[in-house]
C-alpha atoms as a PDB file:
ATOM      1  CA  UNK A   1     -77.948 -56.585  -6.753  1.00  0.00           C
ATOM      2  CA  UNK A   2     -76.712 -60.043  -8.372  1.00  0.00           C
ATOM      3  CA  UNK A   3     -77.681 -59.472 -12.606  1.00  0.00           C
ATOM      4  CA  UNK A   4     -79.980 -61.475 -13.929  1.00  0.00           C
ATOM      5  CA  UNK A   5     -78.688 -64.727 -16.120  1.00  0.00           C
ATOM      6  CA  UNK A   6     -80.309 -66.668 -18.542  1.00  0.00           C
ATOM      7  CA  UNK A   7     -80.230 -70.816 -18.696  1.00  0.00           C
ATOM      8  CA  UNK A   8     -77.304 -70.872 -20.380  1.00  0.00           C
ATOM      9  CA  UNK A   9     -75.504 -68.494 -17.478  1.00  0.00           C
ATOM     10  CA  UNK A  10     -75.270 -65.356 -19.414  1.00  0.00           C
ATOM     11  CA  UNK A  11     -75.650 -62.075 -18.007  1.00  0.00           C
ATOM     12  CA  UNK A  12     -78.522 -60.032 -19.536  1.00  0.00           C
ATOM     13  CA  UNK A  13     -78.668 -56.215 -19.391  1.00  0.00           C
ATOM     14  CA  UNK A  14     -81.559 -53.714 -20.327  1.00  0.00           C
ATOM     15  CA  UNK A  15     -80.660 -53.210 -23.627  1.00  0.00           C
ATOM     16  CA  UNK A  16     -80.481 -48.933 -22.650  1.00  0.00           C
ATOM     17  CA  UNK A  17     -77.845 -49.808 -20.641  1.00  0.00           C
ATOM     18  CA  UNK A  18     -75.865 -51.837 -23.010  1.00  0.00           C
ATOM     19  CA  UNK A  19     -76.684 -48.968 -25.292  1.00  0.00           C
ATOM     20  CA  UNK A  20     -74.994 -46.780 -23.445  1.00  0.00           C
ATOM     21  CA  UNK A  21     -72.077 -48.574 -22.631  1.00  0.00           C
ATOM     22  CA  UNK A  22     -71.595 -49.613 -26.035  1.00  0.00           C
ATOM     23  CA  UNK A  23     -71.723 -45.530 -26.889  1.00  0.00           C
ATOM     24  CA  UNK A  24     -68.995 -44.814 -24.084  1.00  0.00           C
ATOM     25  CA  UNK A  25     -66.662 -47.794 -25.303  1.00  0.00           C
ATOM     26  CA  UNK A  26     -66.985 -46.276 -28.435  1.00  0.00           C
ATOM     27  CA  UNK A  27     -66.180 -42.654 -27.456  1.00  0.00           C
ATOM     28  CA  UNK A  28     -63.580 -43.403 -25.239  1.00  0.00           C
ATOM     29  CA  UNK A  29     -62.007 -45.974 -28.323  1.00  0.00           C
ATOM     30  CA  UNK A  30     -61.917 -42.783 -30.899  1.00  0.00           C
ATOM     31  CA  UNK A  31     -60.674 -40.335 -28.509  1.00  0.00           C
ATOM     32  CA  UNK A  32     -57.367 -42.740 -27.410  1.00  0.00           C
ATOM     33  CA  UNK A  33     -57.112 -43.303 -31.658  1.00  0.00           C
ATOM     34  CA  UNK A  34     -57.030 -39.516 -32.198  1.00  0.00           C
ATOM     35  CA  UNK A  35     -54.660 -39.129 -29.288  1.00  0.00           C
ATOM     36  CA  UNK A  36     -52.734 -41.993 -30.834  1.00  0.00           C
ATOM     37  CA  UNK A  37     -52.136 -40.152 -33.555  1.00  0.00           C
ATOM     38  CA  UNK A  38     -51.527 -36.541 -32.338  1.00  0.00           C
ATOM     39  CA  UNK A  39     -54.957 -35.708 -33.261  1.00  0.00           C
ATOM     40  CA  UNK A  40     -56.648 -34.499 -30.005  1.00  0.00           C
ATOM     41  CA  UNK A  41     -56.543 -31.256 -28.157  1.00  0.00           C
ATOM     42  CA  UNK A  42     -58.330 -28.078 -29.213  1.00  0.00           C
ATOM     43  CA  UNK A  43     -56.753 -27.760 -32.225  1.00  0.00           C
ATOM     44  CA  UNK A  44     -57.556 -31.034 -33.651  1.00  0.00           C
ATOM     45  CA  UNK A  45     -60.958 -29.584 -35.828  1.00  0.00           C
ATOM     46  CA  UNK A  46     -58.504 -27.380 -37.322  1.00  0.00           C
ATOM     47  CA  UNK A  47     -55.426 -29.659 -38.471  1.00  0.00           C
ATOM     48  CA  UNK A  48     -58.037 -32.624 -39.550  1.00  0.00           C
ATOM     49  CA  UNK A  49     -59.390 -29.518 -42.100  1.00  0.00           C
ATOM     50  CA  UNK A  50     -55.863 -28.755 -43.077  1.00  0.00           C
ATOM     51  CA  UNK A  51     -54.631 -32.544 -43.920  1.00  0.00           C
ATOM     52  CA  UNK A  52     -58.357 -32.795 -45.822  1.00  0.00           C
ATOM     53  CA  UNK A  53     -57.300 -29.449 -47.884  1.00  0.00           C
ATOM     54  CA  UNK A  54     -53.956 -30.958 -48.296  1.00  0.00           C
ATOM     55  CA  UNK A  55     -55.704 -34.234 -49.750  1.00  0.00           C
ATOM     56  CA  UNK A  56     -57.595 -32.578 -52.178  1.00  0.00           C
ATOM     57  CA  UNK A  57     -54.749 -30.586 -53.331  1.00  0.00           C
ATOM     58  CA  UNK A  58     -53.281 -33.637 -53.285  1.00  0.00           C
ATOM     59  CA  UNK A  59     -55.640 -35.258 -56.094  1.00  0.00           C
ATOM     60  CA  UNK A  60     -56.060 -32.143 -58.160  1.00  0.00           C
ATOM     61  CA  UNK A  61     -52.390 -32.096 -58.457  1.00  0.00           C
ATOM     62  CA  UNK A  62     -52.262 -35.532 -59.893  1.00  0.00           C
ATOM     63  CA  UNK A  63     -55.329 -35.406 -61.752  1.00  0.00           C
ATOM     64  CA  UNK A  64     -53.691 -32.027 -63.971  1.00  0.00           C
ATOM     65  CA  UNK A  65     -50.501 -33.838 -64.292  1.00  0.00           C
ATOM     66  CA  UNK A  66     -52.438 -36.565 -65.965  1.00  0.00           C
ATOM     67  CA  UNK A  67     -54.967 -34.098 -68.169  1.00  0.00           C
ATOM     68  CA  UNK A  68     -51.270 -32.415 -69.439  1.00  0.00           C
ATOM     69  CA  UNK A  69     -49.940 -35.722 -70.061  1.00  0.00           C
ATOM     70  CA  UNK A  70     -52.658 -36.785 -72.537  1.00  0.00           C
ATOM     71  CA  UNK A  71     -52.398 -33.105 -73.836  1.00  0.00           C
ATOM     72  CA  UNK A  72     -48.903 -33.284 -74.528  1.00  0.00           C
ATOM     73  CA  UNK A  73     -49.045 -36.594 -76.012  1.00  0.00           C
ATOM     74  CA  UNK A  74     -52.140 -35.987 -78.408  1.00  0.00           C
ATOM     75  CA  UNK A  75     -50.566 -32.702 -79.213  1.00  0.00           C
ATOM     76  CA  UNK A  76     -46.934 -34.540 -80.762  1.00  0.00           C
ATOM     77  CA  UNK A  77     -48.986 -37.308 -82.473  1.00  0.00           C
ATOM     78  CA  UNK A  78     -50.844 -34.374 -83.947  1.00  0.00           C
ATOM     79  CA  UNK A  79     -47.935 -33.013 -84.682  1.00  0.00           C
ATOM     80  CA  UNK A  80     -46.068 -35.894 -86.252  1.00  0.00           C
ATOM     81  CA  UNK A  81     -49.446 -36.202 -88.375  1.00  0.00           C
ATOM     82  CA  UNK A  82     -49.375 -32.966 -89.681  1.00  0.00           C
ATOM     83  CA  UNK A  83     -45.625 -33.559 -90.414  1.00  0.00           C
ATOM     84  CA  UNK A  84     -45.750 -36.397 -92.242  1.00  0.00           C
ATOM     85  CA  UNK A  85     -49.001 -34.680 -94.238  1.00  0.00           C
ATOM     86  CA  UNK A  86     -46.368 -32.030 -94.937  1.00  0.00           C
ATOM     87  CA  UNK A  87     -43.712 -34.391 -96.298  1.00  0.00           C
ATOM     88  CA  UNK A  88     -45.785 -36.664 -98.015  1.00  0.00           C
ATOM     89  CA  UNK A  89     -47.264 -33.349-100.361  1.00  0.00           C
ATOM     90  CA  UNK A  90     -43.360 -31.954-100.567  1.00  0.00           C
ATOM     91  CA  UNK A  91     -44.447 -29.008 -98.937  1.00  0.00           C
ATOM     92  CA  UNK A  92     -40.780 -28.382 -98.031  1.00  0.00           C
ATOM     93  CA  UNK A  93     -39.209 -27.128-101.118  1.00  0.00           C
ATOM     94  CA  UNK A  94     -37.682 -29.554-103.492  1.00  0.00           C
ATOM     95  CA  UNK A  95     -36.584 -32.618-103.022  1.00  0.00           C
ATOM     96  CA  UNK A  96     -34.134 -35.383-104.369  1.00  0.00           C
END
């Protein structure tokens, strides 16, 4: 059976078909990517969940390191405030 082609000598397919091949291509295109990067067999499910866990640990690690870096820096201005409150009233004993 020759396919059918329009004026302009393209082949036209039932669009189910090309449906369906589209959905193979597309199949058979993520399962060589996975394999490409030593993500397919049967334990694929579980090291994809692993390297997700790890990226989440990931963030929350970086978003505490920045939460105790604004701590630690609103903590010495604070500080240095109350410091200079402290000199400025001579709370320190007597001075020259």
């Amino acid at each position: 059976m020759t396919p059918r082609r329009s004026d302009a000598g393209f082949v036209r397919m039932p669009d189910d078909e090309f449906e369906a091949m589209l959905a193979r291509a597309a199949e058979q295109g993520a399962r060589r990517a996975l394999a490409d990067v030593g993500l397919d067999g049967p334990e694929a499910a579980i090291d994809i969940h692993d390297l997700r866990t790890l990226l989440e640990s990931l963030r929350m690690a970086r978003r505490t390191a920045w939460q105790t870096t604004i701590r630690l820096i609103t903590t010495g201005l604070l500080l240095a405030l109350i410091l200079g409150i402290a000199v400025k009233l001579k709370l320190f004993g007597t001075g020259p």
